[in-house]
PDB file of N, CA and C in Angstrom:
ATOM      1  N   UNK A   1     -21.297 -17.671  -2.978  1.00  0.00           N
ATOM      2  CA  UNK A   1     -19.961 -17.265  -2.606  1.00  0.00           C
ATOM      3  C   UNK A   1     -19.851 -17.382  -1.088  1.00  0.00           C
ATOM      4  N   UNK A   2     -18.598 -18.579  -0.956  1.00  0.00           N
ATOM      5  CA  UNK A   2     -18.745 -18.479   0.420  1.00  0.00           C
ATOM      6  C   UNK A   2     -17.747 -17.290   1.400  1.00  0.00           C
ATOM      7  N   UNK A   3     -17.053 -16.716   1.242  1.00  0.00           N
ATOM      8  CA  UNK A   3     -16.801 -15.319   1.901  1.00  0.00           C
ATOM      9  C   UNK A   3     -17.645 -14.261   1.631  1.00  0.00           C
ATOM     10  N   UNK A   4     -18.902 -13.734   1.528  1.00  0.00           N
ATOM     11  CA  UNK A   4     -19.532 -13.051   1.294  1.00  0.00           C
ATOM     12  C   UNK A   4     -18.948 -11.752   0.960  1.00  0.00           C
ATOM     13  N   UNK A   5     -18.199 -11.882  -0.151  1.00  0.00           N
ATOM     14  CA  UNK A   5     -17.525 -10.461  -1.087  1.00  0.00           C
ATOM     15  C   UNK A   5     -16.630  -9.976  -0.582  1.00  0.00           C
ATOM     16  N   UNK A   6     -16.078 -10.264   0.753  1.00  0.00           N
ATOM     17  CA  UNK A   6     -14.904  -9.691   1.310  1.00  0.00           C
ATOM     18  C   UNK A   6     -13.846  -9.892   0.394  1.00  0.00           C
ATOM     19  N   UNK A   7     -12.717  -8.891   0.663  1.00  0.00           N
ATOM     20  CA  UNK A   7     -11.974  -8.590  -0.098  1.00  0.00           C
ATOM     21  C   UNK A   7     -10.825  -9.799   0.090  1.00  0.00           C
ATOM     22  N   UNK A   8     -10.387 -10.286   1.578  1.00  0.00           N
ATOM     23  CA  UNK A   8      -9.714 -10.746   1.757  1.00  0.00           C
ATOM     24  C   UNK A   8      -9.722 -12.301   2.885  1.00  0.00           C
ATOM     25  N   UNK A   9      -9.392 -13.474   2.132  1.00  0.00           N
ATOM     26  CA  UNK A   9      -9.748 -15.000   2.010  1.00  0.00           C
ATOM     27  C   UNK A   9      -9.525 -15.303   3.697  1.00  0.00           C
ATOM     28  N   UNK A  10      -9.933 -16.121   4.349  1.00  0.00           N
ATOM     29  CA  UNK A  10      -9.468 -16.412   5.563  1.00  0.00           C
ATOM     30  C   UNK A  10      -8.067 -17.575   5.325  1.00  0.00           C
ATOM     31  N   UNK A  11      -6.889 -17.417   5.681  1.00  0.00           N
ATOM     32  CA  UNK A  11      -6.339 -18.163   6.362  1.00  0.00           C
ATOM     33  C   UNK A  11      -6.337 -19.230   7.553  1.00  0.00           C
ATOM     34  N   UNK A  12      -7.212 -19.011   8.208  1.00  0.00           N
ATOM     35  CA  UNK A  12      -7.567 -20.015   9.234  1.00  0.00           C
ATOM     36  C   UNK A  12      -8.590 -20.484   9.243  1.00  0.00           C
ATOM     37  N   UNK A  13      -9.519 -20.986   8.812  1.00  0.00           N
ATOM     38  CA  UNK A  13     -10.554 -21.302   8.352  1.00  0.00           C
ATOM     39  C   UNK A  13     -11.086 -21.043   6.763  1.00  0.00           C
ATOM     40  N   UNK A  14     -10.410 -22.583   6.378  1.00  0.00           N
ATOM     41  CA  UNK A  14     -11.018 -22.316   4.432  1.00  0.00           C
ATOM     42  C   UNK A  14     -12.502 -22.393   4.801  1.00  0.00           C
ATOM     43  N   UNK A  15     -12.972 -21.899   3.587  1.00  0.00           N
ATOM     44  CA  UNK A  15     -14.321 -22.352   3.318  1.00  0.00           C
ATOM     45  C   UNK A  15     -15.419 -22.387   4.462  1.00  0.00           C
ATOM     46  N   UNK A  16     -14.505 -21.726   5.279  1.00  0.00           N
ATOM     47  CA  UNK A  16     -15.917 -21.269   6.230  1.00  0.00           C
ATOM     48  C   UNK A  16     -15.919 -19.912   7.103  1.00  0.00           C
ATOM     49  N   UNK A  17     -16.869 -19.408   7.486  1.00  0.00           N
ATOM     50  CA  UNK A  17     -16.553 -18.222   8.575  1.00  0.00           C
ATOM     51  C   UNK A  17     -16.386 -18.163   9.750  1.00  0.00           C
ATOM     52  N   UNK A  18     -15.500 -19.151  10.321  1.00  0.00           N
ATOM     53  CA  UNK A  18     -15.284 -19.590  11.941  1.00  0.00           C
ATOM     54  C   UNK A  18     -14.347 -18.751  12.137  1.00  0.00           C
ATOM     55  N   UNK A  19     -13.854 -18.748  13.417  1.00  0.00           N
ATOM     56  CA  UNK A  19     -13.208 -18.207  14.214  1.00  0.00           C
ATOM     57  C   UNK A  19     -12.849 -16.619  14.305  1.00  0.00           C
ATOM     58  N   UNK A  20     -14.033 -15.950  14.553  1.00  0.00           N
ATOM     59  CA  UNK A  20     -14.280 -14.220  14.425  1.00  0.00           C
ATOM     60  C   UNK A  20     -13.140 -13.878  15.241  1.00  0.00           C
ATOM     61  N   UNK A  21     -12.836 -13.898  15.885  1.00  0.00           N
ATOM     62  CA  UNK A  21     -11.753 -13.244  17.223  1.00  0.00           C
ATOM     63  C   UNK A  21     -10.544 -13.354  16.195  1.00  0.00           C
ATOM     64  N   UNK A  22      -9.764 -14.369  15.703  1.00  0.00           N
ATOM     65  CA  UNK A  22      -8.790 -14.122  15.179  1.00  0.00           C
ATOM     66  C   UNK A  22      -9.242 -13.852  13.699  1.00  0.00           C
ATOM     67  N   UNK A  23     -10.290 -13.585  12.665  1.00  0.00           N
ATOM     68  CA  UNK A  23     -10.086 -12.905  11.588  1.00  0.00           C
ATOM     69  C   UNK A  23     -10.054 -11.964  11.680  1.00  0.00           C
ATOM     70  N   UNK A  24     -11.014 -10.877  13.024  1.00  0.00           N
ATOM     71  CA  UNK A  24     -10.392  -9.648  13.223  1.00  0.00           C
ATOM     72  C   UNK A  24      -8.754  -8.884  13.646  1.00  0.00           C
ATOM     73  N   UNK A  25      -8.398  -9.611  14.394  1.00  0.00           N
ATOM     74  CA  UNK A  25      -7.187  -9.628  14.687  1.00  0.00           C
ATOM     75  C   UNK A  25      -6.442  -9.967  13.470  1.00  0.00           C
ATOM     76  N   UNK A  26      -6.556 -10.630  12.484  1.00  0.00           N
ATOM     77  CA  UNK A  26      -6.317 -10.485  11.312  1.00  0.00           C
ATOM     78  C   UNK A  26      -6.063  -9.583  10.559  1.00  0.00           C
ATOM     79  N   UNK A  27      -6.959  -8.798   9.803  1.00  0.00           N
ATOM     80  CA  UNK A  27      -7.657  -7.883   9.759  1.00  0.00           C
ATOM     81  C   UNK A  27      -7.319  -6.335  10.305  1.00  0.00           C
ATOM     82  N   UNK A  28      -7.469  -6.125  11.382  1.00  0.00           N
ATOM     83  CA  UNK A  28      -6.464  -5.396  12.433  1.00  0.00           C
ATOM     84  C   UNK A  28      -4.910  -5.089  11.923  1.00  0.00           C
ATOM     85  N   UNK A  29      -4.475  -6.519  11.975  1.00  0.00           N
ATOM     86  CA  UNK A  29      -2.850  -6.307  11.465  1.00  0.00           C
ATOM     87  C   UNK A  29      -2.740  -5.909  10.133  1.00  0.00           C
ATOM     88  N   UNK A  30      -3.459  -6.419   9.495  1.00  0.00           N
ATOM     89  CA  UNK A  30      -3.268  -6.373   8.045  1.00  0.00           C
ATOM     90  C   UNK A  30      -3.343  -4.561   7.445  1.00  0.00           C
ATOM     91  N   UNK A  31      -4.456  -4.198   8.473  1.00  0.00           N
ATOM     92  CA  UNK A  31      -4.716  -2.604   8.216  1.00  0.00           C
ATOM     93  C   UNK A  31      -3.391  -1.902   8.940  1.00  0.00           C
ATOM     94  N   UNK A  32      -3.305  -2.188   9.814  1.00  0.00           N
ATOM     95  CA  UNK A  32      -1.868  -1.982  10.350  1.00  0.00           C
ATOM     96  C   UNK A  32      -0.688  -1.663   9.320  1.00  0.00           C
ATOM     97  N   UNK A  33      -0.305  -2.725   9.416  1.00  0.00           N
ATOM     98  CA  UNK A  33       0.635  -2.809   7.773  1.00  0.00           C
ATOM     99  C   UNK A  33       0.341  -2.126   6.347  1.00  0.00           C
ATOM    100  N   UNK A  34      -0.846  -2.038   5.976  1.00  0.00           N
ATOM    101  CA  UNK A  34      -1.020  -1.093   5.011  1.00  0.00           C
ATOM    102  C   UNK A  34      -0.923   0.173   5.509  1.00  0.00           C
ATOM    103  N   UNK A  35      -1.195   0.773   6.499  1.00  0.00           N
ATOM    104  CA  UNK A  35      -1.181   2.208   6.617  1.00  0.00           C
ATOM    105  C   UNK A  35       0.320   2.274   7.234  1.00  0.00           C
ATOM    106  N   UNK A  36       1.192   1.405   7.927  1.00  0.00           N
ATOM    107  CA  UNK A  36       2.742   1.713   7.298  1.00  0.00           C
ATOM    108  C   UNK A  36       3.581   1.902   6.266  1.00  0.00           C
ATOM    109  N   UNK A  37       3.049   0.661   5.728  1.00  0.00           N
ATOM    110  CA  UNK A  37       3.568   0.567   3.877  1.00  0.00           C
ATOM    111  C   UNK A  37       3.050   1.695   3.280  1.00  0.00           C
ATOM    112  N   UNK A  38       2.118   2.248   3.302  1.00  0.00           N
ATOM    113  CA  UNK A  38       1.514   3.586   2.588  1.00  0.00           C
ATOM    114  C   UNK A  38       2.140   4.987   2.998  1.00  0.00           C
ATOM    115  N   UNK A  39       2.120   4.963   4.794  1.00  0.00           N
ATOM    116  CA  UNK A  39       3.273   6.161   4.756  1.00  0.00           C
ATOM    117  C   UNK A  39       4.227   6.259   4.334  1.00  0.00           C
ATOM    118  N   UNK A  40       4.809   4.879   4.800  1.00  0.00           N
ATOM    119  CA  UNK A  40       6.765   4.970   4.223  1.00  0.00           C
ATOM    120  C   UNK A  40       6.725   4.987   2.430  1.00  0.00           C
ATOM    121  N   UNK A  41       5.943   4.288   1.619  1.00  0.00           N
ATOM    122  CA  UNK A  41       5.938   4.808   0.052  1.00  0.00           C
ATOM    123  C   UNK A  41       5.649   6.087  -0.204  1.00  0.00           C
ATOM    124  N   UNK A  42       5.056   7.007   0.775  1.00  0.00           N
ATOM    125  CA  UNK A  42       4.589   8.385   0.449  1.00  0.00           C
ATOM    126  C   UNK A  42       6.150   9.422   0.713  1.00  0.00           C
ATOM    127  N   UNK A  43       6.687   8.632   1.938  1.00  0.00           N
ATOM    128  CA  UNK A  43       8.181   9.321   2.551  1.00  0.00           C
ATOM    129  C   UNK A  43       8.837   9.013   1.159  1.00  0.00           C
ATOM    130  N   UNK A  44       9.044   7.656   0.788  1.00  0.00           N
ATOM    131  CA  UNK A  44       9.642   7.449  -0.920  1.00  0.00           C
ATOM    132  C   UNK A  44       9.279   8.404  -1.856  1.00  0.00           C
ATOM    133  N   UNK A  45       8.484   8.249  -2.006  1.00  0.00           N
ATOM    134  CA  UNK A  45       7.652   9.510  -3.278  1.00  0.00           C
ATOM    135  C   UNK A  45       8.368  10.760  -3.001  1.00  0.00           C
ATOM    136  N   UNK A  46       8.053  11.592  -1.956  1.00  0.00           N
ATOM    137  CA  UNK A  46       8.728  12.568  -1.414  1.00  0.00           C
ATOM    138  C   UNK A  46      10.438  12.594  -1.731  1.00  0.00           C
ATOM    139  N   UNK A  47      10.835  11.725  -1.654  1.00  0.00           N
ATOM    140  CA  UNK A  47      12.540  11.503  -1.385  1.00  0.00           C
ATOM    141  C   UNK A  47      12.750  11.392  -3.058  1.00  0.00           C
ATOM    142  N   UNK A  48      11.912  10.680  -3.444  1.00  0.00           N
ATOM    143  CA  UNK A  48      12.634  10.949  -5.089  1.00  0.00           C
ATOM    144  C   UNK A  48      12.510  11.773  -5.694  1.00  0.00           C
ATOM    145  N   UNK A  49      10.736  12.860  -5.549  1.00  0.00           N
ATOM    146  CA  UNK A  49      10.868  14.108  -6.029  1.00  0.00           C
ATOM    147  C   UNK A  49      12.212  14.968  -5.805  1.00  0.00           C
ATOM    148  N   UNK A  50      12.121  14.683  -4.516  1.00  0.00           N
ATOM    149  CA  UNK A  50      13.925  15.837  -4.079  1.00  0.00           C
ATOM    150  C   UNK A  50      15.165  14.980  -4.606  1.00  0.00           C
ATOM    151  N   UNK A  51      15.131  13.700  -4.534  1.00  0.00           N
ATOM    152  CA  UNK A  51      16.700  13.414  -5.390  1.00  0.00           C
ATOM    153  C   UNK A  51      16.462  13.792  -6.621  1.00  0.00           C
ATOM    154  N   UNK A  52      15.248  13.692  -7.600  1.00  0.00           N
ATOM    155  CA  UNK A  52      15.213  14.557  -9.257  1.00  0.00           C
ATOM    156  C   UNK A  52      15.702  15.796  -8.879  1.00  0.00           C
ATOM    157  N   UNK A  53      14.346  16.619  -8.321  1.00  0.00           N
ATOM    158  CA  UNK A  53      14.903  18.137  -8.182  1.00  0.00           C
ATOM    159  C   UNK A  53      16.528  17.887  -8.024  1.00  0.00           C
ATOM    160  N   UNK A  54      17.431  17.729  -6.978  1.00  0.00           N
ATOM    161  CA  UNK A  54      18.607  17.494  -6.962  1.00  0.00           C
ATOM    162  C   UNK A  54      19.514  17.149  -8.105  1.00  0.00           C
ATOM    163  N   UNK A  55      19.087  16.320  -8.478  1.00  0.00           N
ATOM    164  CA  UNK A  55      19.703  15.775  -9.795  1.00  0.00           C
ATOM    165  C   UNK A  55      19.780  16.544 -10.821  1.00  0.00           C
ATOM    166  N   UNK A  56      18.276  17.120 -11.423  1.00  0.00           N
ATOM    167  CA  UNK A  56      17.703  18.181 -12.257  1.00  0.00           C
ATOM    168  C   UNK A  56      19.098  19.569 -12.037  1.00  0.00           C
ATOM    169  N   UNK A  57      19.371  19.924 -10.769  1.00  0.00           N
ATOM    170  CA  UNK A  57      20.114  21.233 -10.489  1.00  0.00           C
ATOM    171  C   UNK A  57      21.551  20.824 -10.887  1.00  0.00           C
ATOM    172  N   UNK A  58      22.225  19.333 -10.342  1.00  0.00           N
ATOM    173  CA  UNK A  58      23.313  19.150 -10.781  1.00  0.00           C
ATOM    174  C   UNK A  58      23.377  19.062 -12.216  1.00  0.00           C
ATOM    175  N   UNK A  59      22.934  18.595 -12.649  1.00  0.00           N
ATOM    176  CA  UNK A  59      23.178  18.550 -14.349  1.00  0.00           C
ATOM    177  C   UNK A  59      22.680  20.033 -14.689  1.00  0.00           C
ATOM    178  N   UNK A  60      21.882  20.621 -14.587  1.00  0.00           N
ATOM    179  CA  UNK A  60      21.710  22.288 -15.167  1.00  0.00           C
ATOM    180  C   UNK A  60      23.175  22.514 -14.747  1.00  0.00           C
ATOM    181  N   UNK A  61      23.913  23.053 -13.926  1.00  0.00           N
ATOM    182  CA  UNK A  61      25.157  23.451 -13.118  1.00  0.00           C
ATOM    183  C   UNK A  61      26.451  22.635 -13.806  1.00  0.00           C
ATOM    184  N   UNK A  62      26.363  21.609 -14.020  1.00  0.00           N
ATOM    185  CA  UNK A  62      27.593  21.030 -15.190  1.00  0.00           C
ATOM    186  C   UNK A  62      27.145  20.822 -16.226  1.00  0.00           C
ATOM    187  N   UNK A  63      26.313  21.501 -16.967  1.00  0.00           N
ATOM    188  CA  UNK A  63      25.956  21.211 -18.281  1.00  0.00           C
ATOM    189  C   UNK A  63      26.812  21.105 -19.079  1.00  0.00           C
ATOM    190  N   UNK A  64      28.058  21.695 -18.869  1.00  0.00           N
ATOM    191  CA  UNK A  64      29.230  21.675 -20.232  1.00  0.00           C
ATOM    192  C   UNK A  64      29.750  20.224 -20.319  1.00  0.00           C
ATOM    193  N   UNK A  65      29.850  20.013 -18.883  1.00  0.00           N
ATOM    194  CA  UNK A  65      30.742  18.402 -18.609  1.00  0.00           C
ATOM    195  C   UNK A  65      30.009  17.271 -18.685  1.00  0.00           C
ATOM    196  N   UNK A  66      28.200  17.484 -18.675  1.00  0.00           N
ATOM    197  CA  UNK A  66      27.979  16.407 -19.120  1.00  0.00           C
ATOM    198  C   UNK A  66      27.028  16.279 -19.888  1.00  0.00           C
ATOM    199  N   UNK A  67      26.421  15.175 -20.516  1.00  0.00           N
ATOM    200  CA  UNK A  67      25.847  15.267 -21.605  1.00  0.00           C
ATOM    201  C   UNK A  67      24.140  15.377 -21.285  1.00  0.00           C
ATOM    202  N   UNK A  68      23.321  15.693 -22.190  1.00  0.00           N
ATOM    203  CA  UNK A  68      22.133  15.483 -21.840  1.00  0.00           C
ATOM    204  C   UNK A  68      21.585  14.463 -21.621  1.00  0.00           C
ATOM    205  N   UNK A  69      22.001  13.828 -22.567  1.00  0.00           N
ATOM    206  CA  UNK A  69      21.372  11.638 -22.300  1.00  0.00           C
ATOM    207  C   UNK A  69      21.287  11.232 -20.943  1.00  0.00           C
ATOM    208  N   UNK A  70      22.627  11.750 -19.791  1.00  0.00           N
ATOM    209  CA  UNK A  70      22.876  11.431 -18.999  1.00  0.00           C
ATOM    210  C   UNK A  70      21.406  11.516 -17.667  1.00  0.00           C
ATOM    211  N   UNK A  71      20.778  13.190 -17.541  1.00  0.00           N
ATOM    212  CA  UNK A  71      20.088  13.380 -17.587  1.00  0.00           C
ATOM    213  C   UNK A  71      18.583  12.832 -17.560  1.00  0.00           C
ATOM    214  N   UNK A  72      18.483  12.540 -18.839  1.00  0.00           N
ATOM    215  CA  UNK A  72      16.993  12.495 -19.427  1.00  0.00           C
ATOM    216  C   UNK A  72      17.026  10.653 -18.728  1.00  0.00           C
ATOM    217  N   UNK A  73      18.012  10.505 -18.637  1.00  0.00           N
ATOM    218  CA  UNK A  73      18.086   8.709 -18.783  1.00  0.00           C
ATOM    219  C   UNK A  73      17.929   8.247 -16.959  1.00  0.00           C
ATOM    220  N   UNK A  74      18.458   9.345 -16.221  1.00  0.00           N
ATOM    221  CA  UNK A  74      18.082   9.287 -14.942  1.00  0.00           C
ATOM    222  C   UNK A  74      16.810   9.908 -14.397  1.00  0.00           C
ATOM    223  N   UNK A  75      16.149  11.284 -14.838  1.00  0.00           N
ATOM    224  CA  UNK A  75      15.335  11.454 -14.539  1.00  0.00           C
ATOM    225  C   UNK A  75      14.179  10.462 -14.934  1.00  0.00           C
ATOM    226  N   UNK A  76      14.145   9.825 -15.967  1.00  0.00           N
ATOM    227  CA  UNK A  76      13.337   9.300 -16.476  1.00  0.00           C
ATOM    228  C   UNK A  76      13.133   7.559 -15.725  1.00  0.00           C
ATOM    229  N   UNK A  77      13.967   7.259 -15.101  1.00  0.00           N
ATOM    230  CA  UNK A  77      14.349   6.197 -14.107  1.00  0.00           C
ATOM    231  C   UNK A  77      13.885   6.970 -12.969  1.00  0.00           C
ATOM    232  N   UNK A  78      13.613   7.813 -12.328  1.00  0.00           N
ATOM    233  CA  UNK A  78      13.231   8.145 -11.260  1.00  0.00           C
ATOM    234  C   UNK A  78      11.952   8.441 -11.008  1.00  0.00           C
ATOM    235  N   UNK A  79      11.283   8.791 -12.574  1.00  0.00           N
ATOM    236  CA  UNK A  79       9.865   9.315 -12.841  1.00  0.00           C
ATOM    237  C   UNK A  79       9.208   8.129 -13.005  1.00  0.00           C
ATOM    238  N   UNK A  80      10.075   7.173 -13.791  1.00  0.00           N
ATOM    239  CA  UNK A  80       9.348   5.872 -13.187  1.00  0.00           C
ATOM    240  C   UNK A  80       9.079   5.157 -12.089  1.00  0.00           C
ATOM    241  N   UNK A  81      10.165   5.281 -11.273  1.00  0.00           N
ATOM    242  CA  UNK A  81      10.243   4.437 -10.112  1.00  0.00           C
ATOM    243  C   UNK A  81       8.824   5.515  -8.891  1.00  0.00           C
ATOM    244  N   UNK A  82       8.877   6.852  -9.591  1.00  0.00           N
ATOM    245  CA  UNK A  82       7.732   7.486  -8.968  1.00  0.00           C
ATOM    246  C   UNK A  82       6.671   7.324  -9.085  1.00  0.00           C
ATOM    247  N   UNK A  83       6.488   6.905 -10.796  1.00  0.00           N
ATOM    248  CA  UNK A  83       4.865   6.787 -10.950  1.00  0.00           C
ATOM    249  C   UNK A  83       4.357   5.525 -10.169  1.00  0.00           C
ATOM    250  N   UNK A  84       5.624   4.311 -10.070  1.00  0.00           N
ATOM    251  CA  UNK A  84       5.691   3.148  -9.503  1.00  0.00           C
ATOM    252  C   UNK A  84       4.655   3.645  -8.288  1.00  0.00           C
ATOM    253  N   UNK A  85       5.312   4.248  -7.259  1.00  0.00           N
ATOM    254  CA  UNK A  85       5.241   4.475  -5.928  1.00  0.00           C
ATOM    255  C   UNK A  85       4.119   4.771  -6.197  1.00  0.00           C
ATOM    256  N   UNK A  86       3.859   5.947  -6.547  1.00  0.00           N
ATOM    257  CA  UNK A  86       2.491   6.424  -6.168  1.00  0.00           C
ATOM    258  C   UNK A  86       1.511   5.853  -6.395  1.00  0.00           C
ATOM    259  N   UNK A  87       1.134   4.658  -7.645  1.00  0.00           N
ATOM    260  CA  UNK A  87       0.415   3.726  -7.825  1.00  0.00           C
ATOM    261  C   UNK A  87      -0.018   2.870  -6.756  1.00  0.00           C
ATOM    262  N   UNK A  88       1.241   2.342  -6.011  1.00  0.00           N
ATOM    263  CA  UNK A  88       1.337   1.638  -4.793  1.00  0.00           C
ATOM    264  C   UNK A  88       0.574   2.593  -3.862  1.00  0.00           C
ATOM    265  N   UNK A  89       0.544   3.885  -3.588  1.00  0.00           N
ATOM    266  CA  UNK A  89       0.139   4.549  -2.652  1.00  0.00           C
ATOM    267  C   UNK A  89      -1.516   4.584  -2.446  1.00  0.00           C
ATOM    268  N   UNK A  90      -1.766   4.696  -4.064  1.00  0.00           N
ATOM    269  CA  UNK A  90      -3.297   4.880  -4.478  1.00  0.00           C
ATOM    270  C   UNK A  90      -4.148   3.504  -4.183  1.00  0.00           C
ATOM    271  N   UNK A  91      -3.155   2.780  -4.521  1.00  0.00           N
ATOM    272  CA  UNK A  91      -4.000   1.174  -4.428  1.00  0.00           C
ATOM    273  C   UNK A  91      -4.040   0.815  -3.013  1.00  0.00           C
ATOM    274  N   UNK A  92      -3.261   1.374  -1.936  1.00  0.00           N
ATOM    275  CA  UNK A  92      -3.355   1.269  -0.931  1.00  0.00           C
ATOM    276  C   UNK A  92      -4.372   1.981  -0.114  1.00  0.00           C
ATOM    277  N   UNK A  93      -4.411   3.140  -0.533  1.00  0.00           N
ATOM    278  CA  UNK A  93      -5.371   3.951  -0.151  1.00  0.00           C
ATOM    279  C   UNK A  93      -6.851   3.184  -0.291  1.00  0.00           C
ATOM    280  N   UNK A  94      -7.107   2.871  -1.772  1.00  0.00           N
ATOM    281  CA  UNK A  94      -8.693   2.563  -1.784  1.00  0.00           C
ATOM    282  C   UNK A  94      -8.909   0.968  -1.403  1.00  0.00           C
ATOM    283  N   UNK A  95      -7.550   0.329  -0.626  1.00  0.00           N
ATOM    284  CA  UNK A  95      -7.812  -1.021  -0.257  1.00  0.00           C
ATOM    285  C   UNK A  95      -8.243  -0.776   1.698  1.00  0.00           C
ATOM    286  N   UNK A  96      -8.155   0.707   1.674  1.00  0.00           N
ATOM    287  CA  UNK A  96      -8.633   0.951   3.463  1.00  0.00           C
ATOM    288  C   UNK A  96      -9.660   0.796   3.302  1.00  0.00           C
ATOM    289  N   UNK A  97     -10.682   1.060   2.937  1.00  0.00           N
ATOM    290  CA  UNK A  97     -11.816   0.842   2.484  1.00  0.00           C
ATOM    291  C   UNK A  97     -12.558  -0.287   3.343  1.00  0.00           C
ATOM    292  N   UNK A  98     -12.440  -1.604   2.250  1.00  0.00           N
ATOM    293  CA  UNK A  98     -12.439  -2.690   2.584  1.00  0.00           C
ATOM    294  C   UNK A  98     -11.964  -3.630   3.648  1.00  0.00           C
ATOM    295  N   UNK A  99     -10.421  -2.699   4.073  1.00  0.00           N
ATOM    296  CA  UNK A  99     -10.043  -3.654   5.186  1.00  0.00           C
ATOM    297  C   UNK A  99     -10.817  -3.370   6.673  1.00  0.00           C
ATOM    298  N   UNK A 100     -11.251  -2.120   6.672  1.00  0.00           N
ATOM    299  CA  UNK A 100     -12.434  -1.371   7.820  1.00  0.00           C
ATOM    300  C   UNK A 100     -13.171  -2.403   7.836  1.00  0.00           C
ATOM    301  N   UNK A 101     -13.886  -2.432   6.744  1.00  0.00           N
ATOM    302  CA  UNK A 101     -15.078  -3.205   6.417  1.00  0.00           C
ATOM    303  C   UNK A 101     -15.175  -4.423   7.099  1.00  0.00           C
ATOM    304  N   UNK A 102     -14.335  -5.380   6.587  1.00  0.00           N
ATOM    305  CA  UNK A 102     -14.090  -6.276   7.271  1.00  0.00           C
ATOM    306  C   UNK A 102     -13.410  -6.783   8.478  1.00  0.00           C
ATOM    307  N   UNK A 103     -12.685  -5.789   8.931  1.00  0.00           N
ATOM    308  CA  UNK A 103     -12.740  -5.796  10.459  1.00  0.00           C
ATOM    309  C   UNK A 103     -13.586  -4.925  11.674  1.00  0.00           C
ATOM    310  N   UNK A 104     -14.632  -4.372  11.098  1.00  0.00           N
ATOM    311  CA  UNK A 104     -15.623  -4.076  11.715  1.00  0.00           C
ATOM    312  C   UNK A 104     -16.690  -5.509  11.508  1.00  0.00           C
ATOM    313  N   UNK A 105     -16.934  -5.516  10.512  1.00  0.00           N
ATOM    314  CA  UNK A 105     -17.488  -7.055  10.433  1.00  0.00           C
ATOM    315  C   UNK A 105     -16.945  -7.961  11.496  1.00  0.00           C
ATOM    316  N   UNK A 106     -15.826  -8.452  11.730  1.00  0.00           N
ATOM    317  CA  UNK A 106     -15.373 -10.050  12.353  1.00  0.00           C
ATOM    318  C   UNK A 106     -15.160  -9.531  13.703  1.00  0.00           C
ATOM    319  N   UNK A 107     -14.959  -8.064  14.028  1.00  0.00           N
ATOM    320  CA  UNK A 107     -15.500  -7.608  15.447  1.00  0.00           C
ATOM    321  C   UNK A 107     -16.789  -8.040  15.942  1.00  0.00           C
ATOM    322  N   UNK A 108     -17.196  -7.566  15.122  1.00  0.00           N
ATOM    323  CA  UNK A 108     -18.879  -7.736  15.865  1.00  0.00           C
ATOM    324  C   UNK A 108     -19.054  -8.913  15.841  1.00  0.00           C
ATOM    325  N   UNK A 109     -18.742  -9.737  15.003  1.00  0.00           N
ATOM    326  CA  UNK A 109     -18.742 -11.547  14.963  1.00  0.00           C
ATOM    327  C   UNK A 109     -18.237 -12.142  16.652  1.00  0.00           C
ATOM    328  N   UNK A 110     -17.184 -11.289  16.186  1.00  0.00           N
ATOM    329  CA  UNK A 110     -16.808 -11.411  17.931  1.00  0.00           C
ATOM    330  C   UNK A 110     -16.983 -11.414  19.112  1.00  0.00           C
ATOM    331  N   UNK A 111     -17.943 -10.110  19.426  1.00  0.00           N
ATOM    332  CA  UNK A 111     -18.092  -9.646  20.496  1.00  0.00           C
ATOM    333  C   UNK A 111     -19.781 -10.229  20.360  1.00  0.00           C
ATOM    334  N   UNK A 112     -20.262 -10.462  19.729  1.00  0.00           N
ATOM    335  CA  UNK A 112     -22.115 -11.461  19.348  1.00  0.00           C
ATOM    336  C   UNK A 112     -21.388 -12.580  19.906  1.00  0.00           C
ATOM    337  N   UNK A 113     -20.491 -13.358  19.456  1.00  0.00           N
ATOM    338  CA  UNK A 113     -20.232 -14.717  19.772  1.00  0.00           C
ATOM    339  C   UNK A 113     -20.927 -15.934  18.529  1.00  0.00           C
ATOM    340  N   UNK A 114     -20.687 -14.770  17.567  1.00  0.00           N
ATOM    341  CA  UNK A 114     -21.315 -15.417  16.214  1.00  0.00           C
ATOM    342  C   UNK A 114     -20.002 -16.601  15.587  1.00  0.00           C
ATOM    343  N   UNK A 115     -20.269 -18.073  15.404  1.00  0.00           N
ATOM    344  CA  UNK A 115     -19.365 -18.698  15.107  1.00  0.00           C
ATOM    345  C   UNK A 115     -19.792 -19.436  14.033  1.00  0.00           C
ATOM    346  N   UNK A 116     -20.472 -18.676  13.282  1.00  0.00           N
ATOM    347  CA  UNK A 116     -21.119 -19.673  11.424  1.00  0.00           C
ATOM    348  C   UNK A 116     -21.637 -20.803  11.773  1.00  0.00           C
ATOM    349  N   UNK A 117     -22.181 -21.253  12.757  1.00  0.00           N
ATOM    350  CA  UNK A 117     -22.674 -22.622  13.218  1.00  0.00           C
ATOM    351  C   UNK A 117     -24.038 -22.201  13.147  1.00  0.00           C
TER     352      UNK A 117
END
């Protein structure tokens, strides 16, 4: 295996392990971006628990005027779109892991002056 198990393929160099300086910098961004995307889905998560709760209180409070279907058919669209999220959150979480990994790796590639040659 020529990426040695890393999680994630080089773009700038197929099939080989050249250019350490920019796979870390790579790498770097990429962790970057996941730990944005992971807060702002967690701010989501958060925001739909409170639009249910919300929702949940308006329909208790007009129960006469509206029906239950109405209800069950939105919460249940929201509990999905939650379990959605949080899935996203989890998979993000245990992909930090790996992205450390490998940008502690192509650092040190870096700063050695290691170029797979």
């Amino acid at each position: 295996m020529s990426d040695h198990g890393r999680p994630n393929h080089s773009r700038f160099a197929e099939n080989s392990d050249a250019f350490p300086l920019r796979q870390a910098l790579r790498c770097r961004d990429e962790l970057i971006q996941t730990v944005i995307k992971t807060a702002l889905s967690a701010v989501l998560a958060c925001l739909l628990v409170s639009f249910g709760l919300s929702a949940h209180r308006l329909f208790d409070h007009h129960r006469a005027k509206a029906g239950v279907w109405g209800e069950v058919l939105l919460l249940g669209v929201v509990g999905f779109v939650l379990l959605l999220t949080v899935r996203g959150v989890v998979l993000n979480l245990l992909s930090f892991k790996g992205l450390i990994g490998e940008w502690r790796l192509w650092s040190a590639r870096a700063r050695t002056g290691w170029d797979g040659s």
